[in-house]
C-alpha atoms as a PDB file:
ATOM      1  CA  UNK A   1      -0.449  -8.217 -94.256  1.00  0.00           C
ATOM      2  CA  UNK A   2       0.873 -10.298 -97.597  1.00  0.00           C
ATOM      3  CA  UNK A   3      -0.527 -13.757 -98.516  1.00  0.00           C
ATOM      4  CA  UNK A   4       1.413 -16.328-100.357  1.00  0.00           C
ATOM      5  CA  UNK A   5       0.067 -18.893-102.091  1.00  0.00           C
ATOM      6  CA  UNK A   6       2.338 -22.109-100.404  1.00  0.00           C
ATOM      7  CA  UNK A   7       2.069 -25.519-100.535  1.00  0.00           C
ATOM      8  CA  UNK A   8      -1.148 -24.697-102.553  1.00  0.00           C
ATOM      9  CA  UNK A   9      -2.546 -23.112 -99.331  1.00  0.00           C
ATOM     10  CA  UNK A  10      -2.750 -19.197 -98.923  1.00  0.00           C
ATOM     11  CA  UNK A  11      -0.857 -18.379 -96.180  1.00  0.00           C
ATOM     12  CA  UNK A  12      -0.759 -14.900 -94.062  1.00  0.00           C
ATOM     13  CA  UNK A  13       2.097 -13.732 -93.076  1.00  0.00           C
ATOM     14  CA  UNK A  14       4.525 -11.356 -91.635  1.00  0.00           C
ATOM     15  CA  UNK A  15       7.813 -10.259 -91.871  1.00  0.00           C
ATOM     16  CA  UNK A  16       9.159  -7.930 -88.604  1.00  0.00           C
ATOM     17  CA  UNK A  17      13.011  -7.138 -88.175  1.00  0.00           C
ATOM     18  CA  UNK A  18      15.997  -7.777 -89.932  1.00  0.00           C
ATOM     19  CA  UNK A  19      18.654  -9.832 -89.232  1.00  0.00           C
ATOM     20  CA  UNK A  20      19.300 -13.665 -89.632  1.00  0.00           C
ATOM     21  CA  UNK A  21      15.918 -15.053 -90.455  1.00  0.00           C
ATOM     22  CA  UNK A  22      13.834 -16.753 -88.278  1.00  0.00           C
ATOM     23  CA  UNK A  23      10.569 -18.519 -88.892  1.00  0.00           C
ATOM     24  CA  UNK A  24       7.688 -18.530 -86.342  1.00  0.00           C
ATOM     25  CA  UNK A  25       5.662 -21.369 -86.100  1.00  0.00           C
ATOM     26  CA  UNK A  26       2.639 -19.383 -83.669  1.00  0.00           C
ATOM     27  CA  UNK A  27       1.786 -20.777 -80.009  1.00  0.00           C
ATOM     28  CA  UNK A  28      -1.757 -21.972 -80.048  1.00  0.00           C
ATOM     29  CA  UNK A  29      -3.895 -25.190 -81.150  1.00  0.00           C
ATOM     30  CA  UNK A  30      -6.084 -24.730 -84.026  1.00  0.00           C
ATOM     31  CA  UNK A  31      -6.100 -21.204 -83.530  1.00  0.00           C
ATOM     32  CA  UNK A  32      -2.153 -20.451 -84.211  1.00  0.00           C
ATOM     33  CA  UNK A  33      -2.225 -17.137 -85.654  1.00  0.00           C
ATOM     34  CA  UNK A  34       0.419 -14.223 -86.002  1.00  0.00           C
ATOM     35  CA  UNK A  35      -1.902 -12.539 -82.606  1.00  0.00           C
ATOM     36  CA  UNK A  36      -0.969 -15.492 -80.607  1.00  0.00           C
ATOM     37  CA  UNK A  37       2.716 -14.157 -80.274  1.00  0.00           C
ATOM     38  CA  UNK A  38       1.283 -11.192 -78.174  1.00  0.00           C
ATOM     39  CA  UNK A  39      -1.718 -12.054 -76.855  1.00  0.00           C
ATOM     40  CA  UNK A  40      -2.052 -16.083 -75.914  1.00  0.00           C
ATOM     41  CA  UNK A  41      -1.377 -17.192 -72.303  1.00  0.00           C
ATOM     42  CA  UNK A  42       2.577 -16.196 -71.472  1.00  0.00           C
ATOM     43  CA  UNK A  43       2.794 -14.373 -74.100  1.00  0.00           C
ATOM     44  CA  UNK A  44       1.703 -11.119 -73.415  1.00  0.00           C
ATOM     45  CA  UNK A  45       4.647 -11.039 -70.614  1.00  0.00           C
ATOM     46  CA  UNK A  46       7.336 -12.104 -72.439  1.00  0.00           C
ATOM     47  CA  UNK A  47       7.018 -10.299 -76.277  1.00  0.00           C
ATOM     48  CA  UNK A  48       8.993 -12.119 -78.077  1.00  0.00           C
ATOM     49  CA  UNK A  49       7.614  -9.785 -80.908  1.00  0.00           C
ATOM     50  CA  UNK A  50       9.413  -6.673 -79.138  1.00  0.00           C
ATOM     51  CA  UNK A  51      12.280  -8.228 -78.643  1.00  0.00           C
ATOM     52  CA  UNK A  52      13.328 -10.667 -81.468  1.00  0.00           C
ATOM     53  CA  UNK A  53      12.865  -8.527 -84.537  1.00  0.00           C
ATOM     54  CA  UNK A  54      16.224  -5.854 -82.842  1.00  0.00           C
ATOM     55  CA  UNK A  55      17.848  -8.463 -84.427  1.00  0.00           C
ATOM     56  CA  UNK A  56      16.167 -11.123 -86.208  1.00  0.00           C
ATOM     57  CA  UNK A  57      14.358 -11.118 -89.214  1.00  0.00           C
ATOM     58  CA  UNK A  58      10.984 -12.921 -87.760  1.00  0.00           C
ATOM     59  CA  UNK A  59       8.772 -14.416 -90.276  1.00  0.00           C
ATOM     60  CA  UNK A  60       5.400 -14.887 -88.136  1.00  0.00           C
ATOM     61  CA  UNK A  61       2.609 -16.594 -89.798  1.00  0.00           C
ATOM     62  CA  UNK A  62      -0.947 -17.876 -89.540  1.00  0.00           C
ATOM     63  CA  UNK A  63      -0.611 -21.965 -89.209  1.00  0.00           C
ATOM     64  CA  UNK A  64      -2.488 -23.535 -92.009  1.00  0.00           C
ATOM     65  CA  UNK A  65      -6.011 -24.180 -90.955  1.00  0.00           C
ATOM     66  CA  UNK A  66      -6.123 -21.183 -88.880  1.00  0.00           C
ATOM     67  CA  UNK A  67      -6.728 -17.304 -88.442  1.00  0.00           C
ATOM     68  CA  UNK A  68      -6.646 -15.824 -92.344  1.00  0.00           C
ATOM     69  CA  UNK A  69      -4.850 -18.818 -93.618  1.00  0.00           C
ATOM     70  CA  UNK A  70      -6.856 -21.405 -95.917  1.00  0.00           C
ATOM     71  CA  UNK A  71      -7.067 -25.301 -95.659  1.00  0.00           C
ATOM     72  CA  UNK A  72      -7.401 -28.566 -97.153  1.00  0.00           C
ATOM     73  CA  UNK A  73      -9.987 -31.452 -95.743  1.00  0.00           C
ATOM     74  CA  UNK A  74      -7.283 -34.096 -95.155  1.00  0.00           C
ATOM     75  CA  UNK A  75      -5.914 -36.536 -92.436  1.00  0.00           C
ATOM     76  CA  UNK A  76      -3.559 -33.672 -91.217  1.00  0.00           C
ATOM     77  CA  UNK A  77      -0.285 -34.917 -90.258  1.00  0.00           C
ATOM     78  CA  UNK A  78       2.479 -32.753 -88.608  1.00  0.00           C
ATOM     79  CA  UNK A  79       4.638 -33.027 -92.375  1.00  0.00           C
ATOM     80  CA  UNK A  80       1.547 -30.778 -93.031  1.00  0.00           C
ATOM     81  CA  UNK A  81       2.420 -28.387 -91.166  1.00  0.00           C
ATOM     82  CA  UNK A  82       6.379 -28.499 -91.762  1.00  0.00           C
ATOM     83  CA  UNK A  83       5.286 -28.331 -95.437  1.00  0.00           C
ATOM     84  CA  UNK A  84       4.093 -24.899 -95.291  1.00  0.00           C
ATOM     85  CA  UNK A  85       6.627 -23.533 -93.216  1.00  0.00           C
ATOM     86  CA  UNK A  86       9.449 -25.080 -96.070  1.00  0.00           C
ATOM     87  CA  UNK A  87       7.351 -23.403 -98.963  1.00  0.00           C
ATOM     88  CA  UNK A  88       7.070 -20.239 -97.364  1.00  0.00           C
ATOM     89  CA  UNK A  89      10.648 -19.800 -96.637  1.00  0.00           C
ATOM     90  CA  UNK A  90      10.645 -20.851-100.517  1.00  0.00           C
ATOM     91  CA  UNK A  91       8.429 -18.095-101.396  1.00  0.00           C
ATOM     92  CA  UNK A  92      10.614 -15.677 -99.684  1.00  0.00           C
ATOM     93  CA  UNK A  93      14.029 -17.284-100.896  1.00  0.00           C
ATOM     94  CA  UNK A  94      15.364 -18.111 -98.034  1.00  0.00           C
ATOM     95  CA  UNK A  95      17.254 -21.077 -97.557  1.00  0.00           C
ATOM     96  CA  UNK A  96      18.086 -21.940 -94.061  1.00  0.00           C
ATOM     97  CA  UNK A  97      17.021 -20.042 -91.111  1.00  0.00           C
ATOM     98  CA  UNK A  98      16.715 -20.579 -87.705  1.00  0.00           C
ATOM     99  CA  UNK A  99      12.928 -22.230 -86.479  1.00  0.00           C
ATOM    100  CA  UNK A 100      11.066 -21.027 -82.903  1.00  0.00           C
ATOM    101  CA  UNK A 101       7.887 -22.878 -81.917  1.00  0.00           C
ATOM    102  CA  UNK A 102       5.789 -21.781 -79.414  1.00  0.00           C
ATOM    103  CA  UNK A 103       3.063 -24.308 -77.368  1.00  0.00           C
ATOM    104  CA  UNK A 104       1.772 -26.806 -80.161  1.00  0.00           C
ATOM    105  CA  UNK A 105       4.287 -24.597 -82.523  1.00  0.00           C
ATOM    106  CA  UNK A 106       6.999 -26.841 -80.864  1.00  0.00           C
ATOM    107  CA  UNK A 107       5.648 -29.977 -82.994  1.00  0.00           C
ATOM    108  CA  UNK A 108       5.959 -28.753 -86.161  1.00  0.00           C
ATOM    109  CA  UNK A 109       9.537 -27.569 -85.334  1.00  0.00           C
ATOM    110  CA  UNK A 110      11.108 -30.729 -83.838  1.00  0.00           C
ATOM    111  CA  UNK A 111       9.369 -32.225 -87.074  1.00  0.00           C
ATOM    112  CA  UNK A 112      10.436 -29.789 -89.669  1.00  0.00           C
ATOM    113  CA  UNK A 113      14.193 -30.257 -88.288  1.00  0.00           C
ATOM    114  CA  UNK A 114      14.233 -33.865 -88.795  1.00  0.00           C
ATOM    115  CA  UNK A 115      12.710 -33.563 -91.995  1.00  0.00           C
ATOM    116  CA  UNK A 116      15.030 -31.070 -93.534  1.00  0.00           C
ATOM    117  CA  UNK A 117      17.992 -30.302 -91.498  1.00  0.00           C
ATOM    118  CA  UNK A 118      20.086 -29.212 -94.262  1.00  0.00           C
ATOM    119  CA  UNK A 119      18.063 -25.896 -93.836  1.00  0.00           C
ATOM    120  CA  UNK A 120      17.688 -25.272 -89.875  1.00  0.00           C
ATOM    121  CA  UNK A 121      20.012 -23.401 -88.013  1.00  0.00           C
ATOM    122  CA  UNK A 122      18.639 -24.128 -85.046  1.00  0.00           C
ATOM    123  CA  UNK A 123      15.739 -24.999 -83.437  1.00  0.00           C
ATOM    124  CA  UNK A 124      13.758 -22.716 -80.394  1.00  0.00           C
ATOM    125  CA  UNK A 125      11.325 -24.661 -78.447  1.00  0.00           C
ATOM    126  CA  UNK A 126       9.370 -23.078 -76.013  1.00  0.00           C
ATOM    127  CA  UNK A 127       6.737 -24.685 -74.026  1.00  0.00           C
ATOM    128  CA  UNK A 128       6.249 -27.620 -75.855  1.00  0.00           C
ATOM    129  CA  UNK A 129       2.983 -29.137 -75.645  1.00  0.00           C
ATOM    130  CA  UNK A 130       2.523 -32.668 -74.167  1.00  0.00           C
ATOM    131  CA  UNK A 131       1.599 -34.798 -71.036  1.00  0.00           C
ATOM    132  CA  UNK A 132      -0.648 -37.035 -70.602  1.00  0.00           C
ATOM    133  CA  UNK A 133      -3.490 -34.593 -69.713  1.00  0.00           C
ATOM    134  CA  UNK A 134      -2.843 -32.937 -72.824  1.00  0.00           C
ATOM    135  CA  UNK A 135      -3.217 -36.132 -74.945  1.00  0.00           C
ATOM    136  CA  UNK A 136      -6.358 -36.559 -73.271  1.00  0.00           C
ATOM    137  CA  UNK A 137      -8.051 -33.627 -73.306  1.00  0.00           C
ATOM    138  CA  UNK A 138      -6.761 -32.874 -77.335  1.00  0.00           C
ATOM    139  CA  UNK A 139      -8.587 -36.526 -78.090  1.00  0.00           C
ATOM    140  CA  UNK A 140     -11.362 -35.792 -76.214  1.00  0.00           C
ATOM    141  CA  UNK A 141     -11.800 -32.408 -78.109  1.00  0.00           C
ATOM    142  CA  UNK A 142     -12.001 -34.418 -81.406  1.00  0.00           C
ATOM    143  CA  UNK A 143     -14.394 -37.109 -79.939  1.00  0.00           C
ATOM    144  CA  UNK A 144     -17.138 -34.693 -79.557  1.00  0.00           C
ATOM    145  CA  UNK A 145     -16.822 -33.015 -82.910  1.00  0.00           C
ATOM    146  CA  UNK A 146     -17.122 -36.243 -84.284  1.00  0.00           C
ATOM    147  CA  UNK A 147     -20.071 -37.045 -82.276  1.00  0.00           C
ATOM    148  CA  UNK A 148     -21.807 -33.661 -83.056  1.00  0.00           C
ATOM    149  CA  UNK A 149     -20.908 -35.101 -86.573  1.00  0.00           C
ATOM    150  CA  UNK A 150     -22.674 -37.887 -86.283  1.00  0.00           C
ATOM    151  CA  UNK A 151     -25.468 -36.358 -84.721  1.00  0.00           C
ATOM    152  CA  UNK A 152     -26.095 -32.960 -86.807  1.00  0.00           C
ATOM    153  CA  UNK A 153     -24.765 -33.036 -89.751  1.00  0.00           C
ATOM    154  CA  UNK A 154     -21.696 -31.517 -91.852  1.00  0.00           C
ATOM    155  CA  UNK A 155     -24.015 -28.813 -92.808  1.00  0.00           C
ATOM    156  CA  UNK A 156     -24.713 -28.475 -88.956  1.00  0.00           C
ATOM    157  CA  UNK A 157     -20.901 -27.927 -88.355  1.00  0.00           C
ATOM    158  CA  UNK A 158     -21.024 -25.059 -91.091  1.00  0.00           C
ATOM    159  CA  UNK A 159     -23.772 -23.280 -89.269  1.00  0.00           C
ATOM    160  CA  UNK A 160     -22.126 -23.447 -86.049  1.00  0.00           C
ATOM    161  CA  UNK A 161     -18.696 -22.521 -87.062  1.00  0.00           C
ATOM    162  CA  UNK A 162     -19.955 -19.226 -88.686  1.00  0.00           C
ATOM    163  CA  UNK A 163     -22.414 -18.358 -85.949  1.00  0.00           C
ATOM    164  CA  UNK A 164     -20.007 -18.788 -82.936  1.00  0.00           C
ATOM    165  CA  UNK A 165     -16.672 -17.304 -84.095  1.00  0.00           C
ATOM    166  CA  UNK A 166     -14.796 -19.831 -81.743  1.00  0.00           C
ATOM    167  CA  UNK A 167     -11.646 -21.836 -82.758  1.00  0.00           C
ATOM    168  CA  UNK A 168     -12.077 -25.700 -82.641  1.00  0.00           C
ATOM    169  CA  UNK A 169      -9.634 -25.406 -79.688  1.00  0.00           C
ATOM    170  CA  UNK A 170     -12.673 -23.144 -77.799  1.00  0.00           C
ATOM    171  CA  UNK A 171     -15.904 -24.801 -79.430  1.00  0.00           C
ATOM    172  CA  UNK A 172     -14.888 -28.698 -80.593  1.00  0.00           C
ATOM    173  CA  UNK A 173     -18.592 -28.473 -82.761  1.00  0.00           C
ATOM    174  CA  UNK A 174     -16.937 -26.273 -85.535  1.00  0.00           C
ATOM    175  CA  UNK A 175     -14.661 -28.415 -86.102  1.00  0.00           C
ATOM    176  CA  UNK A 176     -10.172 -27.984 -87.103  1.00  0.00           C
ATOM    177  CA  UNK A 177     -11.748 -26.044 -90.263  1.00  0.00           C
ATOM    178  CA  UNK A 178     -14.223 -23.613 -88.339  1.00  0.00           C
ATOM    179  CA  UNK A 179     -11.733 -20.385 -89.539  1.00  0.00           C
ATOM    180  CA  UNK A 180     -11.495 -21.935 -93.289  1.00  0.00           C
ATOM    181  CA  UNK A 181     -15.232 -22.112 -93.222  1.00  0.00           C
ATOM    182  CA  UNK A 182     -15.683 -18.685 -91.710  1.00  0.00           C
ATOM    183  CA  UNK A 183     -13.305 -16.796 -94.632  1.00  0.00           C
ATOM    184  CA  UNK A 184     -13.834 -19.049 -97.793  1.00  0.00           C
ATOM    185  CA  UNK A 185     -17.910 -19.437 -98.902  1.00  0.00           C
ATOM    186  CA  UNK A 186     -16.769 -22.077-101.458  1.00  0.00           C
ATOM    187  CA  UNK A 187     -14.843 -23.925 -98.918  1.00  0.00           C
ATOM    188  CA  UNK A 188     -18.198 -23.983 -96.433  1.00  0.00           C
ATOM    189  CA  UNK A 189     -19.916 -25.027 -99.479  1.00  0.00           C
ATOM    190  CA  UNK A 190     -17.910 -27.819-100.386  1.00  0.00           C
ATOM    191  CA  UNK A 191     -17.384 -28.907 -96.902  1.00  0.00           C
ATOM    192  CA  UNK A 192     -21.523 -29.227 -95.911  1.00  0.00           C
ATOM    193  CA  UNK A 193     -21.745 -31.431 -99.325  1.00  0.00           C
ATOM    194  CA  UNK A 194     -18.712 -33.470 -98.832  1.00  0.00           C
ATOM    195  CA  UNK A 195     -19.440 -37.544 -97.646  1.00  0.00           C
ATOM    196  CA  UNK A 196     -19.786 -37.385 -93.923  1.00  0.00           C
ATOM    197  CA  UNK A 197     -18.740 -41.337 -93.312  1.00  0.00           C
ATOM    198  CA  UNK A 198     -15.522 -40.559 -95.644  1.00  0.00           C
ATOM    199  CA  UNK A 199     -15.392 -36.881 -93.301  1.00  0.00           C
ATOM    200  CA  UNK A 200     -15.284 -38.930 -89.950  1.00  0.00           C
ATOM    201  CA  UNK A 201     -12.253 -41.162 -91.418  1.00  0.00           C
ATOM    202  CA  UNK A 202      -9.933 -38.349 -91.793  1.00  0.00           C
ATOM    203  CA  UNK A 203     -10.744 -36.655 -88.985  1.00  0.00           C
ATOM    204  CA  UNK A 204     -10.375 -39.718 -87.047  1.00  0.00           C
ATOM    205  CA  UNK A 205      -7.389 -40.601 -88.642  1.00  0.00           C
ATOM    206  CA  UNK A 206      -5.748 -37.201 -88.240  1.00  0.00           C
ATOM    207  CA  UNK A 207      -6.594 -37.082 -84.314  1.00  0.00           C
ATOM    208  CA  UNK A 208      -4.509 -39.871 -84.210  1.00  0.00           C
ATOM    209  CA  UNK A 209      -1.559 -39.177 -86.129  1.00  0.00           C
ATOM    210  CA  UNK A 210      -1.136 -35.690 -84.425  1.00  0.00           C
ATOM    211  CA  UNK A 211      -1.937 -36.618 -80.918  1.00  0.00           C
ATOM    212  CA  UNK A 212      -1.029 -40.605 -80.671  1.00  0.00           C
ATOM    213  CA  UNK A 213       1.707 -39.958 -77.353  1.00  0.00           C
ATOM    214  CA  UNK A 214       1.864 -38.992 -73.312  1.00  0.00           C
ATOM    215  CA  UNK A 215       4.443 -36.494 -74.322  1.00  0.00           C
ATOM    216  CA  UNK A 216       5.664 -34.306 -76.609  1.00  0.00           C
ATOM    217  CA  UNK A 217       4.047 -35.155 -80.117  1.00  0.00           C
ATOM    218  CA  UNK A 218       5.495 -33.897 -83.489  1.00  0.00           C
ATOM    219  CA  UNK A 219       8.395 -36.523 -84.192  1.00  0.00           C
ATOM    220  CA  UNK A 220      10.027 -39.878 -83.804  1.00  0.00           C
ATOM    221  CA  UNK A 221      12.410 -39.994 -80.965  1.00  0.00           C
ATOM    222  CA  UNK A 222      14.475 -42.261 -82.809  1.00  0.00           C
ATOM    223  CA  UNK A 223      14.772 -39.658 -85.717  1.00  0.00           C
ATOM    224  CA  UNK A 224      15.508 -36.903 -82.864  1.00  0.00           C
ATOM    225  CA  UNK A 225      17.785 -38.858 -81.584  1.00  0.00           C
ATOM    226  CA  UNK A 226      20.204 -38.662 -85.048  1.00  0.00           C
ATOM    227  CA  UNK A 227      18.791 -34.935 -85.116  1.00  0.00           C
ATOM    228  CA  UNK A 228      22.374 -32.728 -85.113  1.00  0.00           C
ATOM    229  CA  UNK A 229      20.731 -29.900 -85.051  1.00  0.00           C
ATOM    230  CA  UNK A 230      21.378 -27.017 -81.672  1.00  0.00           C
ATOM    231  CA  UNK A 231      18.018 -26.675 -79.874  1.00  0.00           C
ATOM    232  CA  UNK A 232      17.082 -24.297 -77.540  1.00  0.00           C
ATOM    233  CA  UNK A 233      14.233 -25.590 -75.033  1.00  0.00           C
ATOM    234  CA  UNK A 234      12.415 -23.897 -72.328  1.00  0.00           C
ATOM    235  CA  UNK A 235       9.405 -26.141 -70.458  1.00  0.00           C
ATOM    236  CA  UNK A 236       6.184 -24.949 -69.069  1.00  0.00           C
ATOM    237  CA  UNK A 237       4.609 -26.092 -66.404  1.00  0.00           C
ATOM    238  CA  UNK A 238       0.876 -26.662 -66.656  1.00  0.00           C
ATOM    239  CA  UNK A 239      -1.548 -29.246 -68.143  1.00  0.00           C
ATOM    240  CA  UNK A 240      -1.477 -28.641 -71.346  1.00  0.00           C
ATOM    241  CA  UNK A 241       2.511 -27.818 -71.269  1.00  0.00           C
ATOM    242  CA  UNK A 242       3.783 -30.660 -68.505  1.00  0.00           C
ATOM    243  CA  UNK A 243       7.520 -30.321 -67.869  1.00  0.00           C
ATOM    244  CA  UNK A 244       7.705 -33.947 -68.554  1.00  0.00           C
ATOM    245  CA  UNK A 245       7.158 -33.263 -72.289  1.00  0.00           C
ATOM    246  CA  UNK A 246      10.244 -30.460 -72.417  1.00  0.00           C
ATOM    247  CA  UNK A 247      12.175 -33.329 -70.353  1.00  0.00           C
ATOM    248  CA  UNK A 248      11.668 -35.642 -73.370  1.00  0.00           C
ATOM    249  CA  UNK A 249      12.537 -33.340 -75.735  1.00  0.00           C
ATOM    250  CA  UNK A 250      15.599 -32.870 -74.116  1.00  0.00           C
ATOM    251  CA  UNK A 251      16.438 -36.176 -73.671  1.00  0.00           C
ATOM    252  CA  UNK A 252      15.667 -37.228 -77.950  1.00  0.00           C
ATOM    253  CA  UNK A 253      17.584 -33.881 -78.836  1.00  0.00           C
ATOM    254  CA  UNK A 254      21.468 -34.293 -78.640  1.00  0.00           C
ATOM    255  CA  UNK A 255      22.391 -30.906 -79.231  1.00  0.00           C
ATOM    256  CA  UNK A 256      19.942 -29.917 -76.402  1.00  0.00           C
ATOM    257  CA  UNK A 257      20.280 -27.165 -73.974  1.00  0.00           C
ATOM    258  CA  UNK A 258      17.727 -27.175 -71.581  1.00  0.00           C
ATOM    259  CA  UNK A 259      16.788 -23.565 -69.979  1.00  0.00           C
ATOM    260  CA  UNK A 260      15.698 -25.346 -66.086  1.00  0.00           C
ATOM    261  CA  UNK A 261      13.951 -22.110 -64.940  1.00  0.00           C
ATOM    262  CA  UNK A 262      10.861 -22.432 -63.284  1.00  0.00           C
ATOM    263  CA  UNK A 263       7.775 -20.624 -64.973  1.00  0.00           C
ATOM    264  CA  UNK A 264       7.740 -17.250 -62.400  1.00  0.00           C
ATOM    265  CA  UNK A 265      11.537 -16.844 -63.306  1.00  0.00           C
ATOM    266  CA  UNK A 266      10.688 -16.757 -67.036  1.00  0.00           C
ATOM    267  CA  UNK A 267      10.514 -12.915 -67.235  1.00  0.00           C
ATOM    268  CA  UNK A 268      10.702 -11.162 -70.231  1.00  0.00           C
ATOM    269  CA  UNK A 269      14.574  -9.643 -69.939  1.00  0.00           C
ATOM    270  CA  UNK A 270      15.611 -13.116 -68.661  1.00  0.00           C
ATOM    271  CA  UNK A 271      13.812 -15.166 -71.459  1.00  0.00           C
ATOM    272  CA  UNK A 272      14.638 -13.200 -74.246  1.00  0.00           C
ATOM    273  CA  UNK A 273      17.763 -13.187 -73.325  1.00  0.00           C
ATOM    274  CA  UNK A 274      18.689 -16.747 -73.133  1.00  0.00           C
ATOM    275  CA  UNK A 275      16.828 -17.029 -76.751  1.00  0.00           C
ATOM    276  CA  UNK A 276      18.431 -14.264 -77.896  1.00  0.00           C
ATOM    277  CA  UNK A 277      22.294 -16.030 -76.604  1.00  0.00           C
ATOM    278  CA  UNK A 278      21.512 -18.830 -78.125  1.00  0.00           C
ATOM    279  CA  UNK A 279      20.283 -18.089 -81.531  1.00  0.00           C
ATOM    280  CA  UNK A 280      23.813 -15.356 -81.242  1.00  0.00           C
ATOM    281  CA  UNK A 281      25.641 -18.940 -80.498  1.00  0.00           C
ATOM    282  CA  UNK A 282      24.104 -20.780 -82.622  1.00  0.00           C
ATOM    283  CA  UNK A 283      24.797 -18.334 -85.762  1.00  0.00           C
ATOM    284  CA  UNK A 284      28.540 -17.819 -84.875  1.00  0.00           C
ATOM    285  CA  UNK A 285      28.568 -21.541 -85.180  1.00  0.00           C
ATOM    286  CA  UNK A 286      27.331 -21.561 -88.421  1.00  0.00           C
ATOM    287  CA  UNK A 287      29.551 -19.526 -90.147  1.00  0.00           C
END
């Protein structure tokens, strides 16, 4: 699969279909990868990736931080995030296209379309992320890496990361930059010798700006709530997914339509074809 150099970050990605594009911000926590799309939780039932590309152009890639994708040590924020997903579509020359999210992939999304507008189509959001369990459990998960942190060592973190061959999602002791450190030897290097007080900050920090709500992280209601832009969502049903958080979502969005199936009536013909409706809707508007 190509790389791309974006937002100084090398970025693998994918490019399946043709049609009106649409880019594909992977389900998953720190281990969002191009994979996730077929083989993460729902996913395997509905393929989206069988479906879509008949007539989409879907531009799947690995989030940064994750899978083959490379990684900065900074206080992560979900413009992060957003930022790659604009420079890619800059790489490829597109300018607007429509966005999906899937799980966490729903935060960068909601964020990317309040941030630039001008160049989403409209925005897919299925099974946003959020609830209250989910806040907790995501803090907790960065709690312990900091303790192990403070315990062992950044050059501890290194060793475990390559040993175990976990995400941080699976192993919190690795760390968000256990697949960085895994496929770049400079980047292990430089992370073992980096200041572990100045380390803990932006970790701390970043735990905080990306999981600081009871429901659906990734933007300001407030800035939803001026967001014109059609959105498609579809709510899960589970701790890490609460229906609550795909309420919310509908609620901030005001060009909402809300999909109020429950989770065993989410097949694969009946899901893919109320995403594929909309984005058909949704591109006859724009013209």
């Amino acid at each position: 699969m190509p790389t791309a150099t974006v937002d100084g970050i090398a970025t693998r990605y994918e490019m399946l279909g043709s049609g009106p594009p649409l880019l594909m911000y992977s389900p998953g926590g720190f281990n969002a990868t191009i994979e996730t799309w077929r083989t993460q939780g729902v996913y395997p039932k509905i393929k989206f990736l069988d479906r879509l590309p008949k007539h989409h152009t879907c531009i799947v890639f690995d989030r940064r931080e994750c899978g083959q994708s490379g990684g900065r040590v900074e206080r992560i924020t979900w413009a992060h995030f957003v930022a790659q997903g604009a420079a890619l579509l800059d790489h490829l020359g597109i300018r607007r296209a429509h966005l999906m999210g899937g799980c966490m992939g729903c935060c960068p999304v909601a964020a990317f379309g309040v941030a630039h507008p001008e160049r989403v189509l409209s925005m897919v959001l299925f099974w946003p992320v959020g609830g209250a369990r989910y806040r907790i459990n995501t803090q907790q998960r960065f709690a312990e890496h900091l303790a192990f942190v403070q315990q062992s060592g950044l050059a501890q973190v290194v060793a475990t990361a390559k040993a175990s061959g976990k995400s941080f999602g699976q192993e919190p002791q690795g760390g968000p930059w256990a697949s960085v450190i895994r496929n770049d030897e400079a980047f292990a290097d430089a992370f073992a010798r980096q200041d572990a007080e100045q380390y803990r900050l932006i970790v701390g920090g970043m735990a905080r700006a990306l999981f600081d709500r009871d429901t659906a992280p990734g933007a300001e209601p407030e800035d939803m709530m001026r967001c014109e832009i059609p959105a498609l969502v579809i709510p899960g049903q589970d701790a890490a997914h609460a229906t609550s958080a795909a309420r919310y979502l509908q609620e901030c969005l005001p060009r909402s339509d809300y999909w109020d199936a429950p989770v065993p009536d989410q097949t694969e013909e009946a899901t893919n074809a109320q995403v594929l409706a909309f984005l058909a809707k949704a591109d006859a508007a724009s013209q």
